[in-house]
C-alpha atoms as a PDB file:
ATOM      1  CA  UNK A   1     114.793 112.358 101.799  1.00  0.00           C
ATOM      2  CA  UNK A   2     111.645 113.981 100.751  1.00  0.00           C
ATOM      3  CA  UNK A   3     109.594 111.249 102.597  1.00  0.00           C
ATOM      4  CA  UNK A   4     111.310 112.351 105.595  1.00  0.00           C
ATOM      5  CA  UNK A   5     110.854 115.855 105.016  1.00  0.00           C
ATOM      6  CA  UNK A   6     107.589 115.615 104.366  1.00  0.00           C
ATOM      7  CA  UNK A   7     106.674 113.991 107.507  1.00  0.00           C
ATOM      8  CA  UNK A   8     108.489 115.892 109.431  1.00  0.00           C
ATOM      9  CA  UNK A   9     105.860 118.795 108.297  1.00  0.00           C
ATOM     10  CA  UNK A  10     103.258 116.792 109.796  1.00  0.00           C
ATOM     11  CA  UNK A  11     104.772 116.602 113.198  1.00  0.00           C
ATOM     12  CA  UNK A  12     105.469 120.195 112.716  1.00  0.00           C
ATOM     13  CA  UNK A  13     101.482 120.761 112.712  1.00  0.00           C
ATOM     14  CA  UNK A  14     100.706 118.060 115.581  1.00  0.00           C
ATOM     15  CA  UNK A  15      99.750 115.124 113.942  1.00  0.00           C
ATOM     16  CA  UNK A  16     101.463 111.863 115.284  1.00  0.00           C
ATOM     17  CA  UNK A  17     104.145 110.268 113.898  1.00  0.00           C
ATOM     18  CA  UNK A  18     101.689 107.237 112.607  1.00  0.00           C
ATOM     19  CA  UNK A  19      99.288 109.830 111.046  1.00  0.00           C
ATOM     20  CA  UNK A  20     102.240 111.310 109.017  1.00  0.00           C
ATOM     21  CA  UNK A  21     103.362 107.824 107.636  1.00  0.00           C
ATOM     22  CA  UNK A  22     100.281 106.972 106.639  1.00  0.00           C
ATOM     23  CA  UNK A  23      99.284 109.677 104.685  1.00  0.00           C
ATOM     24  CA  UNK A  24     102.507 110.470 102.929  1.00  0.00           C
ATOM     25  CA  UNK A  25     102.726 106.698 101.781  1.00  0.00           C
ATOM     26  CA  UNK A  26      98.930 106.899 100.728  1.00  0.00           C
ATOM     27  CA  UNK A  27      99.398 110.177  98.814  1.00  0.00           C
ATOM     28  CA  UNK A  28     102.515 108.126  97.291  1.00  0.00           C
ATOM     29  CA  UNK A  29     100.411 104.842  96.519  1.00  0.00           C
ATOM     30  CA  UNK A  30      97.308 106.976  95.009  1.00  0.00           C
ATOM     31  CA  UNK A  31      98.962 109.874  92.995  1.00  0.00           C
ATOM     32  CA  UNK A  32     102.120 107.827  91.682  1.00  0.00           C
ATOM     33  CA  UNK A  33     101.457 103.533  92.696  1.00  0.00           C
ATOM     34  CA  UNK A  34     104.908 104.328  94.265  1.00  0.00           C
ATOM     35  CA  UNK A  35     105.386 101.987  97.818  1.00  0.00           C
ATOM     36  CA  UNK A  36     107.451 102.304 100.426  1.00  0.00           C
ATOM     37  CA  UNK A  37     109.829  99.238  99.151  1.00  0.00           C
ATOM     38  CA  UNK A  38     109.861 101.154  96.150  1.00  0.00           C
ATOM     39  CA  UNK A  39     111.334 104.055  98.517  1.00  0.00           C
ATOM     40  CA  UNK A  40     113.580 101.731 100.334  1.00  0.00           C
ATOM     41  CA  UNK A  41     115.201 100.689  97.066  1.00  0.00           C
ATOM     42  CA  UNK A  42     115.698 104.233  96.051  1.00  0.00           C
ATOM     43  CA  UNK A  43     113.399 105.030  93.485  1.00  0.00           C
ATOM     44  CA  UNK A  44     113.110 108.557  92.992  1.00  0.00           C
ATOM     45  CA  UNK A  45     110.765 111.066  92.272  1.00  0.00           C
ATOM     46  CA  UNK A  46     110.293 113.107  89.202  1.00  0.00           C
ATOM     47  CA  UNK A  47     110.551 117.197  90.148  1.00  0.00           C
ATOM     48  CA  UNK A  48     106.788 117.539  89.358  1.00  0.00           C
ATOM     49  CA  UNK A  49     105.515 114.515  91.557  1.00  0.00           C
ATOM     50  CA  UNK A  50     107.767 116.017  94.223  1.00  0.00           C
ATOM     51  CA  UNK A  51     105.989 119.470  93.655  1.00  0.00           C
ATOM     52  CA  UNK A  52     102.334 117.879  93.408  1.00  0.00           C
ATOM     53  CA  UNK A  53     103.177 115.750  96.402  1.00  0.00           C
ATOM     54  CA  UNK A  54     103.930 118.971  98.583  1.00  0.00           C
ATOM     55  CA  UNK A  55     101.101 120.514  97.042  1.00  0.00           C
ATOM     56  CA  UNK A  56      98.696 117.489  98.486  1.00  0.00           C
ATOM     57  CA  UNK A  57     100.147 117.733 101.797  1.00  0.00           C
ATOM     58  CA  UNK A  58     100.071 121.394 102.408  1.00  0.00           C
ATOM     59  CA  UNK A  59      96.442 121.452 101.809  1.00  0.00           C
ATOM     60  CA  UNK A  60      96.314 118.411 103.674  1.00  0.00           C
ATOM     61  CA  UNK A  61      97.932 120.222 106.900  1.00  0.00           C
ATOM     62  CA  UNK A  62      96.919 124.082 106.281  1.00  0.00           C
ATOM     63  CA  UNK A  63      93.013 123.013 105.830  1.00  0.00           C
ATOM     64  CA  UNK A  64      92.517 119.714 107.459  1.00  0.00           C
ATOM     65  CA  UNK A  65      90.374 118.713 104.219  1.00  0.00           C
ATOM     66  CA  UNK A  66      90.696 114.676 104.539  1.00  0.00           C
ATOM     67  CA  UNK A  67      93.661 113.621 102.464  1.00  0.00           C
ATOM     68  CA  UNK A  68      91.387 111.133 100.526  1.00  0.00           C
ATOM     69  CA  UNK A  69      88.682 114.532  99.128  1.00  0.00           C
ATOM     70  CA  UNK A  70      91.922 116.099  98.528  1.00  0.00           C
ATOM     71  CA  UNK A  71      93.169 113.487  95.950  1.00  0.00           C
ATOM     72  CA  UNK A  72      89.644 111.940  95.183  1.00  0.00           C
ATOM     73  CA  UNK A  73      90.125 108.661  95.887  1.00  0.00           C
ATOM     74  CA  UNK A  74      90.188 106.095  98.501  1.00  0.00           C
ATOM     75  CA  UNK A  75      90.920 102.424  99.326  1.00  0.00           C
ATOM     76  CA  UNK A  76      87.765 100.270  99.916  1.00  0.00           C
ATOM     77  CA  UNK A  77      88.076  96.446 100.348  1.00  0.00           C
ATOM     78  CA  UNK A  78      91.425  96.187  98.835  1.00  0.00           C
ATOM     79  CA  UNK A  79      90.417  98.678  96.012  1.00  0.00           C
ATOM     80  CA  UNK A  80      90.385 101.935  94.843  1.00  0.00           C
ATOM     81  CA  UNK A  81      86.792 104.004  94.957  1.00  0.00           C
ATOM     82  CA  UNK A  82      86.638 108.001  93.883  1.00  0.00           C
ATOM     83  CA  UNK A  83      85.066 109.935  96.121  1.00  0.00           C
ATOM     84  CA  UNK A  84      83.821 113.749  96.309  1.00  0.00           C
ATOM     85  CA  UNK A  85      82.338 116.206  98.743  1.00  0.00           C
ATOM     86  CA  UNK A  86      78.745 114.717  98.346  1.00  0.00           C
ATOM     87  CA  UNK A  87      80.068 111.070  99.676  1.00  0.00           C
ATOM     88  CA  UNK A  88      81.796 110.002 102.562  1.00  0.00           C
ATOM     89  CA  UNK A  89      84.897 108.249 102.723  1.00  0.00           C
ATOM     90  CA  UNK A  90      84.950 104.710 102.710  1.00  0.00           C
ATOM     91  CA  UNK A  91      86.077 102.957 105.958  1.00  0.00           C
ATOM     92  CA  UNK A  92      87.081  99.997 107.126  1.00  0.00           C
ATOM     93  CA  UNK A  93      84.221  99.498 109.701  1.00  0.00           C
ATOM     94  CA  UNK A  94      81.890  99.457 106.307  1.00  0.00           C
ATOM     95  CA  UNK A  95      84.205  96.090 104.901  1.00  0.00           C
ATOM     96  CA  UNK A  96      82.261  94.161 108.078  1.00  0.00           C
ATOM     97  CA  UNK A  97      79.049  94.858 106.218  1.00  0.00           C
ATOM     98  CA  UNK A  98      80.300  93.460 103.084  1.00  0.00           C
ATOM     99  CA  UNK A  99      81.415  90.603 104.945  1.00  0.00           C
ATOM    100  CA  UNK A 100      78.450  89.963 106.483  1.00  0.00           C
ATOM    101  CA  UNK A 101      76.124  89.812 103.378  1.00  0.00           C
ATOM    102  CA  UNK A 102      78.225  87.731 101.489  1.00  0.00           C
ATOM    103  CA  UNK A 103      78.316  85.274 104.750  1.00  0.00           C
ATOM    104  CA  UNK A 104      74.874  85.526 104.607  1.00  0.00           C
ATOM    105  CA  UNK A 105      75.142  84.746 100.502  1.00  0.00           C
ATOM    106  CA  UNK A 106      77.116  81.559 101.174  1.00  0.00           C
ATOM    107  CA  UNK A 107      74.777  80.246 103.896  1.00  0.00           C
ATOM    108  CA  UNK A 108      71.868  80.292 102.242  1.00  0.00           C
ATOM    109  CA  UNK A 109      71.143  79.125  98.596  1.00  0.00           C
ATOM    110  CA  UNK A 110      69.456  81.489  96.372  1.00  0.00           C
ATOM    111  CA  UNK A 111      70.127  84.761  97.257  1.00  0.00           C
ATOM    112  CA  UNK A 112      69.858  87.035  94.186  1.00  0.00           C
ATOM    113  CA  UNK A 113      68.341  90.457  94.954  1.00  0.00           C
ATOM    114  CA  UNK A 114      69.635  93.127  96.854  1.00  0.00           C
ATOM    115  CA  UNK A 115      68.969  96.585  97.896  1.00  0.00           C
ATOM    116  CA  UNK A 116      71.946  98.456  98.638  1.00  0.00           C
ATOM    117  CA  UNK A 117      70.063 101.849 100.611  1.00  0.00           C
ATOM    118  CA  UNK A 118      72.732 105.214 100.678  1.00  0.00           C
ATOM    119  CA  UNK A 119      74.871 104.233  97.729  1.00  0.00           C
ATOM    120  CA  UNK A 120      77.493 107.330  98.498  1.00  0.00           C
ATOM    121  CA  UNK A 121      80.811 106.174  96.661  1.00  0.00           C
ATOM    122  CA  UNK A 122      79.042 103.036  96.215  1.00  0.00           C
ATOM    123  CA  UNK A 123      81.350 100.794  97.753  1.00  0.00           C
ATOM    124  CA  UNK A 124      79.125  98.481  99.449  1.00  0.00           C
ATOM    125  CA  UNK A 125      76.898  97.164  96.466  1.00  0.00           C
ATOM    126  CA  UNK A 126      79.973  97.872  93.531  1.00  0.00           C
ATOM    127  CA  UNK A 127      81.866  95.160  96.056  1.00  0.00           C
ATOM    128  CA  UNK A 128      79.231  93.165  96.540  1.00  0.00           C
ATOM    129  CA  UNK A 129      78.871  92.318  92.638  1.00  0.00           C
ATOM    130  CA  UNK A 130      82.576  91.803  92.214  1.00  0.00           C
ATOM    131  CA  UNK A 131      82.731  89.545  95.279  1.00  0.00           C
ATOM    132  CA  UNK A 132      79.689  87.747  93.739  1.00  0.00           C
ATOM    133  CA  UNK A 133      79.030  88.394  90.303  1.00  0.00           C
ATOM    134  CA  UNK A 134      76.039  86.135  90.654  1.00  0.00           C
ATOM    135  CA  UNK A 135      74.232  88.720  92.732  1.00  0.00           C
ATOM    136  CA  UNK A 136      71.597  91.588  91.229  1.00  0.00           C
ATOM    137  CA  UNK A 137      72.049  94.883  92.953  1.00  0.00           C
ATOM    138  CA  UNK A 138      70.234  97.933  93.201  1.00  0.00           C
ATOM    139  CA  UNK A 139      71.785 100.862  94.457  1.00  0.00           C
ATOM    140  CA  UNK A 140      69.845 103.764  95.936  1.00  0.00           C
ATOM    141  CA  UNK A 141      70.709 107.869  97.334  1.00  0.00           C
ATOM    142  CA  UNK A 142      68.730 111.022  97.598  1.00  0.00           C
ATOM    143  CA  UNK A 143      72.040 112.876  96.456  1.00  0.00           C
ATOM    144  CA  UNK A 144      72.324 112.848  92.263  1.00  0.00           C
ATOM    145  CA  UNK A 145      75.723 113.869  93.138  1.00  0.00           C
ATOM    146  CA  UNK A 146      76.776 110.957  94.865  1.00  0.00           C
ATOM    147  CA  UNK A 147      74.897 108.756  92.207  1.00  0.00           C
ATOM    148  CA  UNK A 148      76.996 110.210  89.663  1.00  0.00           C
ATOM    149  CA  UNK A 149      80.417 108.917  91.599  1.00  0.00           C
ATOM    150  CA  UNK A 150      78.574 105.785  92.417  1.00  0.00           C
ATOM    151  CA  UNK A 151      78.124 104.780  88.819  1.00  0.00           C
ATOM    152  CA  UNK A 152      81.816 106.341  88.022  1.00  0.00           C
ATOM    153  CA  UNK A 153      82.990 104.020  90.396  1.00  0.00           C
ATOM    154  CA  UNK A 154      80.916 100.783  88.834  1.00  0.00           C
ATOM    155  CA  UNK A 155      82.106 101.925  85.519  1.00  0.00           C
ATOM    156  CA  UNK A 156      85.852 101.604  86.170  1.00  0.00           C
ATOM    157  CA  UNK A 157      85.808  98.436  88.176  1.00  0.00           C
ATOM    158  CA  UNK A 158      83.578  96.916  85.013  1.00  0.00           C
ATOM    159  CA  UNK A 159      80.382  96.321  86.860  1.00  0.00           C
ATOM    160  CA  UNK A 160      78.059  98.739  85.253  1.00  0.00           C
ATOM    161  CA  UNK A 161      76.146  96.218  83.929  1.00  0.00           C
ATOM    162  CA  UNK A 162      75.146  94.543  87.103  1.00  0.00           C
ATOM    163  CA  UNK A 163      74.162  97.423  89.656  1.00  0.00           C
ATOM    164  CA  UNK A 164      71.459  99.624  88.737  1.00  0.00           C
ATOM    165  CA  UNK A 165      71.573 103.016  90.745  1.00  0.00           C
ATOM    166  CA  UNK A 166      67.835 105.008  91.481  1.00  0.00           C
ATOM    167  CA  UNK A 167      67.668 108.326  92.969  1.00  0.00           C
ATOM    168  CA  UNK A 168      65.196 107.797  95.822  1.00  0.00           C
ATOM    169  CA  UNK A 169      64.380 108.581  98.877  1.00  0.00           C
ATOM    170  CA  UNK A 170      64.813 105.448 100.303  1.00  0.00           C
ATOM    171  CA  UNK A 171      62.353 103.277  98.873  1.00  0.00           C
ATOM    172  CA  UNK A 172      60.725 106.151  97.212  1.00  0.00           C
ATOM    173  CA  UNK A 173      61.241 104.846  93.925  1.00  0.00           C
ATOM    174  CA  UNK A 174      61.193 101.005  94.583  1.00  0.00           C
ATOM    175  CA  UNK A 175      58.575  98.644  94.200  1.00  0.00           C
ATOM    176  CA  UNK A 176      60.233  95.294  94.076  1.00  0.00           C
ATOM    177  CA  UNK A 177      61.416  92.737  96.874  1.00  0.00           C
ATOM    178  CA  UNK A 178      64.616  91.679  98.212  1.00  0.00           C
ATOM    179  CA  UNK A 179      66.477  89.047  99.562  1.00  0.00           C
ATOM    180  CA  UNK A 180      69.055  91.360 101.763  1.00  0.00           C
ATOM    181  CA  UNK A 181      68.500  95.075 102.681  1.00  0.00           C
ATOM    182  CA  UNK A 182      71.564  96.324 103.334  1.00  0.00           C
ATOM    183  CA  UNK A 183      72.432 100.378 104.562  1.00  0.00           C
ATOM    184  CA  UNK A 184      75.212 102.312 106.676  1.00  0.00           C
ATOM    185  CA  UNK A 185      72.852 105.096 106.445  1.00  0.00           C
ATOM    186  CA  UNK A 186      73.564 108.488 108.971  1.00  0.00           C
ATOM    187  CA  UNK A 187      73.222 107.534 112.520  1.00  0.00           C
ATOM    188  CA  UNK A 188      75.165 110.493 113.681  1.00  0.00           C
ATOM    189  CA  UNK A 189      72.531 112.615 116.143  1.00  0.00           C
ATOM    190  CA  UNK A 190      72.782 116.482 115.002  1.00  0.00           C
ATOM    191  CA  UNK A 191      73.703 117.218 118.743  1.00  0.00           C
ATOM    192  CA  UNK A 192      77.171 114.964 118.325  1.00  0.00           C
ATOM    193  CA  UNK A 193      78.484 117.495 115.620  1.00  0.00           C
ATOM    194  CA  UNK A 194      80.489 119.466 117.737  1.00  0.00           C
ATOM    195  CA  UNK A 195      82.439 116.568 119.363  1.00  0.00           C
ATOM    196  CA  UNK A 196      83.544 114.869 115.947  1.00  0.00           C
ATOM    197  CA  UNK A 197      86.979 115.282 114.233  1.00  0.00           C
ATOM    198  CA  UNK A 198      87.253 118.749 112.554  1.00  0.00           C
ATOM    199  CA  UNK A 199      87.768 116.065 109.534  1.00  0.00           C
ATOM    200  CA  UNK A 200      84.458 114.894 109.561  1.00  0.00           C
ATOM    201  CA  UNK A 201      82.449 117.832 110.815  1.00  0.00           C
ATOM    202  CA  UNK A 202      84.035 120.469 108.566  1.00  0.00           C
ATOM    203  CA  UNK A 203      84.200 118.399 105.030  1.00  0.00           C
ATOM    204  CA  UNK A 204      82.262 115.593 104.603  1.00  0.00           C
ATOM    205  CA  UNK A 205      78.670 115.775 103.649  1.00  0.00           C
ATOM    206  CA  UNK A 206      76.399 116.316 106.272  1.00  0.00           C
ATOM    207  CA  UNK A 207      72.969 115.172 104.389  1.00  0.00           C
ATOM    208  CA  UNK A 208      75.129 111.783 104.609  1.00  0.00           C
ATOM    209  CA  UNK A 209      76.557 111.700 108.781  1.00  0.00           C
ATOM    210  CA  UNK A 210      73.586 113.396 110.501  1.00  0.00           C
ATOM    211  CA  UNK A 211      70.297 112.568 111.845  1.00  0.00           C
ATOM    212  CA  UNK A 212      67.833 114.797 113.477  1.00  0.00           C
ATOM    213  CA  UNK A 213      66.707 112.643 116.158  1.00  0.00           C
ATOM    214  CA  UNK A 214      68.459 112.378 120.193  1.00  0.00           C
ATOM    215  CA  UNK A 215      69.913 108.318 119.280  1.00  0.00           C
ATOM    216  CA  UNK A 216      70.463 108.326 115.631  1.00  0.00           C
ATOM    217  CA  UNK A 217      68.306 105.769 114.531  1.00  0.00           C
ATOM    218  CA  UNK A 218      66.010 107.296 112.559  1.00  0.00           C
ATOM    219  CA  UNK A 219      66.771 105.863 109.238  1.00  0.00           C
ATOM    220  CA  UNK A 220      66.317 102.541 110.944  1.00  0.00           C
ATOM    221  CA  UNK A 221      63.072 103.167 111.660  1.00  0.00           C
ATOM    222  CA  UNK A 222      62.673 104.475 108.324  1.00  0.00           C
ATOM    223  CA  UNK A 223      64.310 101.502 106.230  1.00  0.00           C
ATOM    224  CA  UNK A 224      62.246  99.159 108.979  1.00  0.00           C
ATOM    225  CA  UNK A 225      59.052 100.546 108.799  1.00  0.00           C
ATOM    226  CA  UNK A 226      58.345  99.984 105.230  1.00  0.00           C
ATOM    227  CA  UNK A 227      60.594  96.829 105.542  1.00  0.00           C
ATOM    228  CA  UNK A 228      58.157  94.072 105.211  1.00  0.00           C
ATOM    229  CA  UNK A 229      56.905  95.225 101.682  1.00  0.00           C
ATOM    230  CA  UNK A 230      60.061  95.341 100.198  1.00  0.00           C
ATOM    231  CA  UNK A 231      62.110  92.053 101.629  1.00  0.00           C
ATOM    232  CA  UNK A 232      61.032  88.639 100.736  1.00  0.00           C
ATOM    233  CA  UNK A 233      59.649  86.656 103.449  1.00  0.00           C
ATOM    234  CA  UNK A 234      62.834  84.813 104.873  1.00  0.00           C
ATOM    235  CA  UNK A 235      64.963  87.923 103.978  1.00  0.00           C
ATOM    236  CA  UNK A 236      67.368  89.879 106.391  1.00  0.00           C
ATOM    237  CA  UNK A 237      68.468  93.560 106.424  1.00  0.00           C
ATOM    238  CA  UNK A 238      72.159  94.162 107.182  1.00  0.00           C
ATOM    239  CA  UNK A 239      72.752  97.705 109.085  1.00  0.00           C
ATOM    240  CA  UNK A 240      76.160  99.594 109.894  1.00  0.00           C
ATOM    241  CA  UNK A 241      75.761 101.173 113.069  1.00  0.00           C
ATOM    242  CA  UNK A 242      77.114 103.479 115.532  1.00  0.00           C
ATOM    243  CA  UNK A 243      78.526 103.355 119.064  1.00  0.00           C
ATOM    244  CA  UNK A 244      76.049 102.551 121.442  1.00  0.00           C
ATOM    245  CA  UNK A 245      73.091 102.029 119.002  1.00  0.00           C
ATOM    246  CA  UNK A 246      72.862  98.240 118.761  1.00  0.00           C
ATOM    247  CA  UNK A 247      70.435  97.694 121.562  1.00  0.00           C
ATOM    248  CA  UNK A 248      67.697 100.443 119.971  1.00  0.00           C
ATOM    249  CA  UNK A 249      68.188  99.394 116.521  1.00  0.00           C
ATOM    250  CA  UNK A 250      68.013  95.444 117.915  1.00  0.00           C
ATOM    251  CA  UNK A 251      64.544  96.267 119.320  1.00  0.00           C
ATOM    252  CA  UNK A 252      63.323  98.106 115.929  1.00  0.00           C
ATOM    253  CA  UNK A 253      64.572  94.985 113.805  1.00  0.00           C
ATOM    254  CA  UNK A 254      62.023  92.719 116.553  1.00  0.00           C
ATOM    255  CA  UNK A 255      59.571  95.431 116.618  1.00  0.00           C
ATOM    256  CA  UNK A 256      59.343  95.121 112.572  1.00  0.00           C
ATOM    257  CA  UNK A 257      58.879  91.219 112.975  1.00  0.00           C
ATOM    258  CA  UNK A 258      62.799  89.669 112.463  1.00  0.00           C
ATOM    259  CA  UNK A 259      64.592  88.272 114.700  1.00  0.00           C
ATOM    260  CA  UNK A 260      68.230  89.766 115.715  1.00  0.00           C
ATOM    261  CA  UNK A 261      70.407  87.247 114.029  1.00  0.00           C
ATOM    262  CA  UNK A 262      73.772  88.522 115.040  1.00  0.00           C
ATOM    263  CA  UNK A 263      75.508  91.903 116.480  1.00  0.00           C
ATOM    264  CA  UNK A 264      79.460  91.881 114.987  1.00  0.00           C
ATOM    265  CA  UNK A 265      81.721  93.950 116.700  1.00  0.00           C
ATOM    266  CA  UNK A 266      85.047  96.022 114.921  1.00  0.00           C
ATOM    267  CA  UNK A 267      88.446  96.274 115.601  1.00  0.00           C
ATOM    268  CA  UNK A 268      87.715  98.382 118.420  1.00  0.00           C
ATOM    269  CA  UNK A 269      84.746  95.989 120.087  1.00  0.00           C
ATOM    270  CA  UNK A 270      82.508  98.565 118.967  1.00  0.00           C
ATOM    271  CA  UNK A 271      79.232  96.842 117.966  1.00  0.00           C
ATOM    272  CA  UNK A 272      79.312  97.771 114.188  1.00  0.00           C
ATOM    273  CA  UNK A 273      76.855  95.418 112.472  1.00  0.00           C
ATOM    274  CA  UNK A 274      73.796  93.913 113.073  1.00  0.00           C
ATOM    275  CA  UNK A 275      71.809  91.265 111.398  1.00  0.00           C
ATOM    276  CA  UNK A 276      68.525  90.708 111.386  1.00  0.00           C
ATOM    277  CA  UNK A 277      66.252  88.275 109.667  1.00  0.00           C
ATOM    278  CA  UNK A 278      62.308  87.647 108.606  1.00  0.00           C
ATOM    279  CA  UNK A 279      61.085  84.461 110.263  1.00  0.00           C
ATOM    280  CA  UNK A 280      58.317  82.697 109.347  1.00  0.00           C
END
């Protein structure tokens, strides 16, 4: 019954019916591994995980604080990453980067070094080295913060030992070469903030979402500027993107001297990813 009762306090405070399932079985599956078979069975709850549970969701509702900051964790790829205020929440748009480097890792032979640029929770380059342990990461952010949750995270899914996270400023602190650059850096435009989900704009960290120029590319240009002193010559880059951005960011991958190698689209047949490769 409480399942029921608490998503019936969702739909009370105009979320959709969806939205309430979801959360209250994720708040279920984080704070107490507890499924919905589990439910359908007739396991019960304990009077304290009933009380935290409400707790969770009436912050959830009365604040609009993302139900993920709330507990401090979320799914990424199948697993569980902590997250704080200083990162943003893993989604499934970011898997398709994932995806695409380790494509790119079983295509070609020899791919070793990566640079994983905006290391937030550090989902992308923690799954990268469990996917394929063979591969040597290094994980950067401007935020300390975030670097702190980033090697949390590398810590508890037992590769420590094969990422090494840098506080720079993108490649600030870097003075090596890569096979793969890979980065979902911002590539919100400052002028978008109003129109986002009171989610987004209100609680997750700006320094990560926003970008002071009229497209959002400017990290692009950043990360692509330098680019040719820190990939090795047959070496790609691998960017997240937003809506409407593949075109621009297509033309400052050929502008930096690669060639576009492919644009992948998410479950929406938004343009999400796009490749891009040295040629020589």
């Amino acid at each position: 019954m409480y399942r029921k009762k608490f998503i019936e306090e969702y739909l009370k405070n105009n979320f959709t019916f969806e939205e309430a399932k979801s959360e209250v079985d994720y708040a279920l599956d984080i704070l107490f591994h507890y499924s919905y078979k589990e439910y359908m069975l007739g396991k019960s709850l304990a009077d304290w995980q009933i009380i935290k549970l409400e707790k969770v969701i009436n912050e959830r509702i009365n604040t609009l604080k993302p139900i993920q900051q709330i507990i401090g964790q979320a799914y990424f790829y199948g697993r569980k990453f902590f997250v704080n205020e200083y990162t943003l929440i893993p989604r499934p748009e970011t898997e398709l980067v994932v995806k695409e480097v380790l494509k790119i890792c079983e295509k070609e032979n020899g791919i070793k070094k990566i640079l994983d640029i905006g290391s937030g929770t550090g989902c992308i380059g923690i799954t990268l080295a469990l996917e394929n342990p063979s591969l040597e990461i290094i994980s950067v952010d401007i935020c300390p913060e975030a670097l702190e949750i980033s090697k949390k995270n590398a810590l508890i899914h037992n590769v420590n030992n094969k990422i090494k996270f840098i506080k720079s400023d993108i490649y600030q602190n870097i003075d090596s070469k890569f096979d793969i650059i890979v980065s979902n850096p911002p590539y919100i435009p400052l002028k978008d903030k109003p129109y986002l989900q009171k989610e987004v704009r209100d609680w997750e960290n700006p320094q990560a979402l926003y970008t002071q120029d009229e497209y959002g590319i400017e990290f692009y240009e950043k990360i692509l500027k330098n680019a040719k002193k820190h990939i090795l010559n047959d070496g790609y880059v691998v960017f997240e993107i937003g809506m409407g951005q593949a075109e621009r960011v297509s033309e400052l991958i050929k502008s930096a001297g690669m060639a576009v190698q492919s644009i992948v689209k998410d479950m929406n047949s938004i343009e999400r990813v796009v490749v891009g490769k040295f040629i020589n």
